[in-house]
N, C-alpha and C. Protein backbone atom coordinates (compact mmCIF):
# COMPACT_ATOMS: atom_id res chain seq x y z
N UNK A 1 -4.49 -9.04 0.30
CA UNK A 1 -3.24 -8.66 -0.31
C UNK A 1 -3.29 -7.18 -0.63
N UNK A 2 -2.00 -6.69 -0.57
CA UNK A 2 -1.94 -4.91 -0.54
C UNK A 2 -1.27 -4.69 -1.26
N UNK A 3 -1.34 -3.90 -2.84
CA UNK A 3 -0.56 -3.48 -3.70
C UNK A 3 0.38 -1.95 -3.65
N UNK A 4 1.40 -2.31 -3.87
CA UNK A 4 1.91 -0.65 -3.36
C UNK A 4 2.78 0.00 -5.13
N UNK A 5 2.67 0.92 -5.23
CA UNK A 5 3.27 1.16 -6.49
C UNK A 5 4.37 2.67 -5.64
N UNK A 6 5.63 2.21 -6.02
CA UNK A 6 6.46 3.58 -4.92
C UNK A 6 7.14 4.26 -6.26
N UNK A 7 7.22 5.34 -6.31
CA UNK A 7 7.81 6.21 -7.06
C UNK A 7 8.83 7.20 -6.49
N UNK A 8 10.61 7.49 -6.99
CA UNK A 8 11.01 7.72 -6.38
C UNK A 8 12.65 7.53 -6.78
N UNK A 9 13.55 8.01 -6.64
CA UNK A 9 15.04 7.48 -6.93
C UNK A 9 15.26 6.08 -6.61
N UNK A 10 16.39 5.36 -7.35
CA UNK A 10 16.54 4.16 -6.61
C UNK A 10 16.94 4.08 -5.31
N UNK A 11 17.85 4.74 -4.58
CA UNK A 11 17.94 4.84 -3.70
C UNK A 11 17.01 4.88 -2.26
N UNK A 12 15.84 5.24 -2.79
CA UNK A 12 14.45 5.65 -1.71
C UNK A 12 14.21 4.29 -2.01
N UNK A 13 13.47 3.75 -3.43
CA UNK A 13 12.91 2.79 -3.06
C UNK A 13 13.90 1.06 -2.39
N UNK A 14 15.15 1.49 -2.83
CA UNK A 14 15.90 0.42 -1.78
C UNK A 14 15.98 0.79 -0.27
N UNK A 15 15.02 2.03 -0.10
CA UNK A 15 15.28 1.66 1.19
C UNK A 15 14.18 1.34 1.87
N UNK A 16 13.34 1.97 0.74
CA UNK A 16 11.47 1.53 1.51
C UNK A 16 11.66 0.00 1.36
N UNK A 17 12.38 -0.95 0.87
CA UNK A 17 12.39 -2.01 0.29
C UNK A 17 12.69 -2.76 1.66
N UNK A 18 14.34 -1.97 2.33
CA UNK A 18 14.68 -2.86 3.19
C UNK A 18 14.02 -2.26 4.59
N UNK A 19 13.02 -1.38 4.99
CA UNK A 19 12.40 -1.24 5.91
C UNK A 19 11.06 -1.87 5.78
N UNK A 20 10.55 -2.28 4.52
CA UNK A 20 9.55 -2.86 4.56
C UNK A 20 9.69 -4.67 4.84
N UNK A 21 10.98 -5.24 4.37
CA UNK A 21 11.48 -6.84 5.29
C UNK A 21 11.27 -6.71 6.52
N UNK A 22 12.31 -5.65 7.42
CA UNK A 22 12.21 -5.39 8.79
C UNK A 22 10.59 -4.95 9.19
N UNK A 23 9.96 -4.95 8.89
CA UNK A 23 8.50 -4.72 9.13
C UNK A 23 7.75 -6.24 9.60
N UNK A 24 7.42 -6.34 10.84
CA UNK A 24 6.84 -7.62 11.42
C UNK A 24 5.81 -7.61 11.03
N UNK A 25 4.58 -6.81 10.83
CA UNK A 25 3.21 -6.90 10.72
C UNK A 25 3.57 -7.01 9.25
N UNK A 26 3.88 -7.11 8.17
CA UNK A 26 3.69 -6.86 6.84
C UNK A 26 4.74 -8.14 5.91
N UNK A 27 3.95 -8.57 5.23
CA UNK A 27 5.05 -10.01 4.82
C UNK A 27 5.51 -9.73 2.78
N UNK A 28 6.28 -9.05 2.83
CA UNK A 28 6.52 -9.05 0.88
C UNK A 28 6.33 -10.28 0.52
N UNK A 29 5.33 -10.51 -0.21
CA UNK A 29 5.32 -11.46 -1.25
C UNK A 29 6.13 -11.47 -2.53
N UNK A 30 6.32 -10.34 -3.50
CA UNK A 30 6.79 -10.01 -4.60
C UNK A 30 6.64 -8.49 -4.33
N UNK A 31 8.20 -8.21 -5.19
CA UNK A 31 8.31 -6.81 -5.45
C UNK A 31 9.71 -6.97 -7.17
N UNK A 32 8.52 -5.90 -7.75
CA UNK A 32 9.01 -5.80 -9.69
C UNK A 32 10.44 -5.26 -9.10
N UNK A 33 11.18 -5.02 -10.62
CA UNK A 33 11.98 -4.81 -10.69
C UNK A 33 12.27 -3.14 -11.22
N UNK A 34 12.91 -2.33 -11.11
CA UNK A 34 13.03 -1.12 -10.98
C UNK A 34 12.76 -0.28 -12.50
N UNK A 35 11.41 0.21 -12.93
CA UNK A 35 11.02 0.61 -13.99
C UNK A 35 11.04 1.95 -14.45
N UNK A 36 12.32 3.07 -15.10
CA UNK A 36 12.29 3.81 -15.47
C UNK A 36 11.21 4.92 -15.62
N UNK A 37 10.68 6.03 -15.43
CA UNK A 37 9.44 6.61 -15.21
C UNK A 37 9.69 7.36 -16.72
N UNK A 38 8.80 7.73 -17.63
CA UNK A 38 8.93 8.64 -18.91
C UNK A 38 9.22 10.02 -18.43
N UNK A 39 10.09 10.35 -19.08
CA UNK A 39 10.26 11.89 -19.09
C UNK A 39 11.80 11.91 -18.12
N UNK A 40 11.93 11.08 -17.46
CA UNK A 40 12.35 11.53 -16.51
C UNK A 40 14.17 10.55 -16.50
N UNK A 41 15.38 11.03 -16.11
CA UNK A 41 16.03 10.31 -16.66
C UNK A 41 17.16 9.92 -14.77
N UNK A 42 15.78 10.07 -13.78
CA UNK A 42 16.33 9.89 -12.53
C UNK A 42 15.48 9.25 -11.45
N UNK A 43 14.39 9.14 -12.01
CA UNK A 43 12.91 8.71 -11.32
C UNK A 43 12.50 7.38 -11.70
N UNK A 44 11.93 6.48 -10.48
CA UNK A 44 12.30 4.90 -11.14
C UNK A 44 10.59 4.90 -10.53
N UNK A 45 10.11 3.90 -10.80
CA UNK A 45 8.99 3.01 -10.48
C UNK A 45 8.82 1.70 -10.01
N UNK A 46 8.48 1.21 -8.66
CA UNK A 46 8.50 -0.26 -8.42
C UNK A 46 7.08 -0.58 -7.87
N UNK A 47 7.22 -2.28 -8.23
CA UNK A 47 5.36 -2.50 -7.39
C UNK A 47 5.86 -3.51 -6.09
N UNK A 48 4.90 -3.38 -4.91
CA UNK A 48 5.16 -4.34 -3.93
C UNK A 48 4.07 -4.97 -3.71
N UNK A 49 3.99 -6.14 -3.41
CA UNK A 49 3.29 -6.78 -3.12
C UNK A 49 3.47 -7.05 -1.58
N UNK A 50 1.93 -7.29 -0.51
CA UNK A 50 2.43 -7.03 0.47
C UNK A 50 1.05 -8.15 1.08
N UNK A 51 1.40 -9.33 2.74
CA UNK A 51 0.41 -9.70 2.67
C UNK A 51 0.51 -9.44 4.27
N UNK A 52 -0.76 -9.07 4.94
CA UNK A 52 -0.94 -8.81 6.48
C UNK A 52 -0.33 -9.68 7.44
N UNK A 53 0.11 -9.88 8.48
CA UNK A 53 0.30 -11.44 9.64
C UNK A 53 -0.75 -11.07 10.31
């Protein structure tokens, strides 16, 4: 199992989100929900969970 932590606008990480479904070799198990970064009032934080085929 492969943990990914993406940092980034929401926008980036919805899209690493939906290129990472379309990804055949790579299966999402779980991915958090979009976590505000400190300091910052535009920068989000998400975790993916990811398992090989």
């Amino acid at each position: 199992m492969l943990k990914v932590r993406l940092m980034g606008r929401t926008r980036d990480i919805k899209w690493y989100r939906k290129m990472m479904d379309r990804n055949r070799k790579l299966e999402v198990v779980e991915h958090s929900e979009l976590f505000p970064l400190y300091g910052s009032d535009h920068l989000y934080r998400a975790f993916f969970w990811f398992n090989p085929i």
